[in-house]
C-alpha atoms as a PDB file:
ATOM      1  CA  UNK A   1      14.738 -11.757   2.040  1.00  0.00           C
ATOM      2  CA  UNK A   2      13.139 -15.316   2.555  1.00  0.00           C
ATOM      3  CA  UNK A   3      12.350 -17.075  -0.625  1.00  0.00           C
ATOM      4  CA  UNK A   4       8.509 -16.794  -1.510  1.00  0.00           C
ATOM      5  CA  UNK A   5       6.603 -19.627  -1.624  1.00  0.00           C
ATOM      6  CA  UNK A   6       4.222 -20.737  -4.484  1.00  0.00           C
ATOM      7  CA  UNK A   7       1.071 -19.862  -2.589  1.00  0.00           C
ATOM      8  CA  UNK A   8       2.494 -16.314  -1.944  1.00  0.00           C
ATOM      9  CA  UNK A   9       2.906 -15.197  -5.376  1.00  0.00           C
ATOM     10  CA  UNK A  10      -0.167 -15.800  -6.715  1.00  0.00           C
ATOM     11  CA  UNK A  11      -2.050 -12.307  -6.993  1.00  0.00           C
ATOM     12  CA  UNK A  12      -5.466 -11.932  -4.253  1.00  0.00           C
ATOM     13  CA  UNK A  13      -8.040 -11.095  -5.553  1.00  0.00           C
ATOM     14  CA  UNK A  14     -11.174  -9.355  -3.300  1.00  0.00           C
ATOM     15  CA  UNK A  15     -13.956  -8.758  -5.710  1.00  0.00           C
ATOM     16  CA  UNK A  16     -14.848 -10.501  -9.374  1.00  0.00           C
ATOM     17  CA  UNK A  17     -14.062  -8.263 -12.461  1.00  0.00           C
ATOM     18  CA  UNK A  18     -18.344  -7.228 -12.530  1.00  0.00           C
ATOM     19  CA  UNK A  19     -17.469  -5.288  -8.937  1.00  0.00           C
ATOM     20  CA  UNK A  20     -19.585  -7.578  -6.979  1.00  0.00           C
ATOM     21  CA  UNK A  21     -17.669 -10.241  -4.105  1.00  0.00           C
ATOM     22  CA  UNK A  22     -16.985 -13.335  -4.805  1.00  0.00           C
ATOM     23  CA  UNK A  23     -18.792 -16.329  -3.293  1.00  0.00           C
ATOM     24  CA  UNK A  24     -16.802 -18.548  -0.781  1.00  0.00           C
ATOM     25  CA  UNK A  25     -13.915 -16.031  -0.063  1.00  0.00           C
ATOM     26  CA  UNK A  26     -12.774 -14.845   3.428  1.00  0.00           C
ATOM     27  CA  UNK A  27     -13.690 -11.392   1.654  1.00  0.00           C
ATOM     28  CA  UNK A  28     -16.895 -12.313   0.745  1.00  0.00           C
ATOM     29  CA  UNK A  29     -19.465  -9.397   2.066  1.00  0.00           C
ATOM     30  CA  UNK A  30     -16.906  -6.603   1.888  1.00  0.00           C
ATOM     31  CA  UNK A  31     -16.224  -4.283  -1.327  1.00  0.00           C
ATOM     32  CA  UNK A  32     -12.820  -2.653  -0.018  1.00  0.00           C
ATOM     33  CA  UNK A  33     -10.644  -1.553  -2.399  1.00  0.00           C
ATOM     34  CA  UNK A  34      -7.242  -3.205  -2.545  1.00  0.00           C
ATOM     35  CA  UNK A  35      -4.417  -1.587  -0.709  1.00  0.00           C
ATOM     36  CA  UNK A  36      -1.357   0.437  -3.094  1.00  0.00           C
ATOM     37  CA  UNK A  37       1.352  -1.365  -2.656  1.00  0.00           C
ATOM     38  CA  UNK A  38      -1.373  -4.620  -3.605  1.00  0.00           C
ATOM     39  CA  UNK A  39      -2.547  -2.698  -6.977  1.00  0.00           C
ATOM     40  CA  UNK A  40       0.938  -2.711  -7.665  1.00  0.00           C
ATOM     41  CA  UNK A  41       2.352  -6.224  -7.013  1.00  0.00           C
ATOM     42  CA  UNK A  42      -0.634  -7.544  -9.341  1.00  0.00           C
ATOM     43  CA  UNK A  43      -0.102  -5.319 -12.236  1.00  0.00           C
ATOM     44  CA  UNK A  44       3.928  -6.034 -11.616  1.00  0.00           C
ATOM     45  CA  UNK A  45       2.427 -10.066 -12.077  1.00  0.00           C
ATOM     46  CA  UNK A  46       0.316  -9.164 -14.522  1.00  0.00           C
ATOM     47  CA  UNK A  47       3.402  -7.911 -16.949  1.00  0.00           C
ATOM     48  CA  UNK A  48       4.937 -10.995 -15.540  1.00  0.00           C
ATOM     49  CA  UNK A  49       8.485  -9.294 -14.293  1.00  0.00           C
ATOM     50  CA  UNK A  50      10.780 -10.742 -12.300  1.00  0.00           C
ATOM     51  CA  UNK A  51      10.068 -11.585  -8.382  1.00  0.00           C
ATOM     52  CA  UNK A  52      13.175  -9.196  -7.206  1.00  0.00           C
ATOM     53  CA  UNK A  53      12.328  -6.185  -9.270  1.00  0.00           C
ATOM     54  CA  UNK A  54       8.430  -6.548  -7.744  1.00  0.00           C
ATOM     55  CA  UNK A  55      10.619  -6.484  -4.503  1.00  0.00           C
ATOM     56  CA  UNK A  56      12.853  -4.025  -5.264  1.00  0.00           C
ATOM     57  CA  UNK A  57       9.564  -1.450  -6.535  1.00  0.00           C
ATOM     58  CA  UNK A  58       7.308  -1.856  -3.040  1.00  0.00           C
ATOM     59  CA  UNK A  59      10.168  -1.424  -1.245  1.00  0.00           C
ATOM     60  CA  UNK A  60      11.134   1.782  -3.314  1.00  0.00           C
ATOM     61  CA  UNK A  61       7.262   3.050  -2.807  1.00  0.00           C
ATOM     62  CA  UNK A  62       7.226   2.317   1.073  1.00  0.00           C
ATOM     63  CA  UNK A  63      10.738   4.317   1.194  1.00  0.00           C
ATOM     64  CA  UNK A  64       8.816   7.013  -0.683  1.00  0.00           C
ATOM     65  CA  UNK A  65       5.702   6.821   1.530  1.00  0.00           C
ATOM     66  CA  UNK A  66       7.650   6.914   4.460  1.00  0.00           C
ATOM     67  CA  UNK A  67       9.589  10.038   3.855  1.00  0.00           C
ATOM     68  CA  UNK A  68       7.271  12.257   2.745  1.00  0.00           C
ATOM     69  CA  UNK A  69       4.483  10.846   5.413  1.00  0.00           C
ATOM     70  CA  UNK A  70       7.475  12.134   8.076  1.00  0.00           C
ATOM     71  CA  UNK A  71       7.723  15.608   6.341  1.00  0.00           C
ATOM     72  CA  UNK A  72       3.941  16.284   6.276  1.00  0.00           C
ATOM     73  CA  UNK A  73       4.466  15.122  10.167  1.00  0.00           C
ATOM     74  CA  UNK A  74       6.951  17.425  10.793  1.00  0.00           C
ATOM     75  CA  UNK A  75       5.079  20.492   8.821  1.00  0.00           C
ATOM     76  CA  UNK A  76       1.965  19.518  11.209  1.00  0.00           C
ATOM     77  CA  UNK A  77       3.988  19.977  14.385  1.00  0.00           C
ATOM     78  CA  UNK A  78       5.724  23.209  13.153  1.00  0.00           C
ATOM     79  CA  UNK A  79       1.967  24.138  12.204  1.00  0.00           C
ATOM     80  CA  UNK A  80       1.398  23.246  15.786  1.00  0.00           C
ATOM     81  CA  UNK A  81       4.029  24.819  17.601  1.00  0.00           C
ATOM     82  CA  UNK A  82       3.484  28.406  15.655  1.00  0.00           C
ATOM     83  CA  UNK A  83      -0.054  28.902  16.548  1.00  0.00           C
ATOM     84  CA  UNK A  84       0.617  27.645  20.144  1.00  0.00           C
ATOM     85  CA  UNK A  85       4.020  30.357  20.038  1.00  0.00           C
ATOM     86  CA  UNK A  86       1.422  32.986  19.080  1.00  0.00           C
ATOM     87  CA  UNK A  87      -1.113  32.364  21.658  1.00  0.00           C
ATOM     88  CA  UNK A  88       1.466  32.260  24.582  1.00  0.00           C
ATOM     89  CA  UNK A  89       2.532  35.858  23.717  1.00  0.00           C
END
């Protein structure tokens, strides 16, 4: 893995603690909420641990996400392929 910069490790930050956006951001105008893996690397800063175990935990949740986004996949298709069996008959 590439060694972070400074800029990258400081958390980002889309809307003010009130809810509302914050003035003079790229964000400003949009209330999305931030992204999983993003609620997690800030609350991993927040508790201040170490740069390789915040590495170490999104890459262990995008493993996770991964497999069981491929099994519900799978299930679909089998889904899928059933009814399709059935009608053919």
């Amino acid at each position: 893995m590439p060694v972070r910069k400074y800029l990258d490790i400081l958390p980002v930050y889309r809307t003010n603690p009130s809810g509302t956006d914050m003035e003079n951001t790229p964000w400003a105008g949009t209330q999305t909420k931030p992204r999983l893996l993003d609620q997690v690397r800030d609350k991993i800063r927040f508790k201040h641990y170490s740069i390789r175990t915040e590495q170490a935990y999104l890459d262990w949740i995008r493993r996770f996400i991964l497999f069981h986004t491929k099994k519900i996949k799978q299930k679909i298709k089998d889904i899928h392929f059933l009814k399709s069996f059935g009608r053919n008959r």
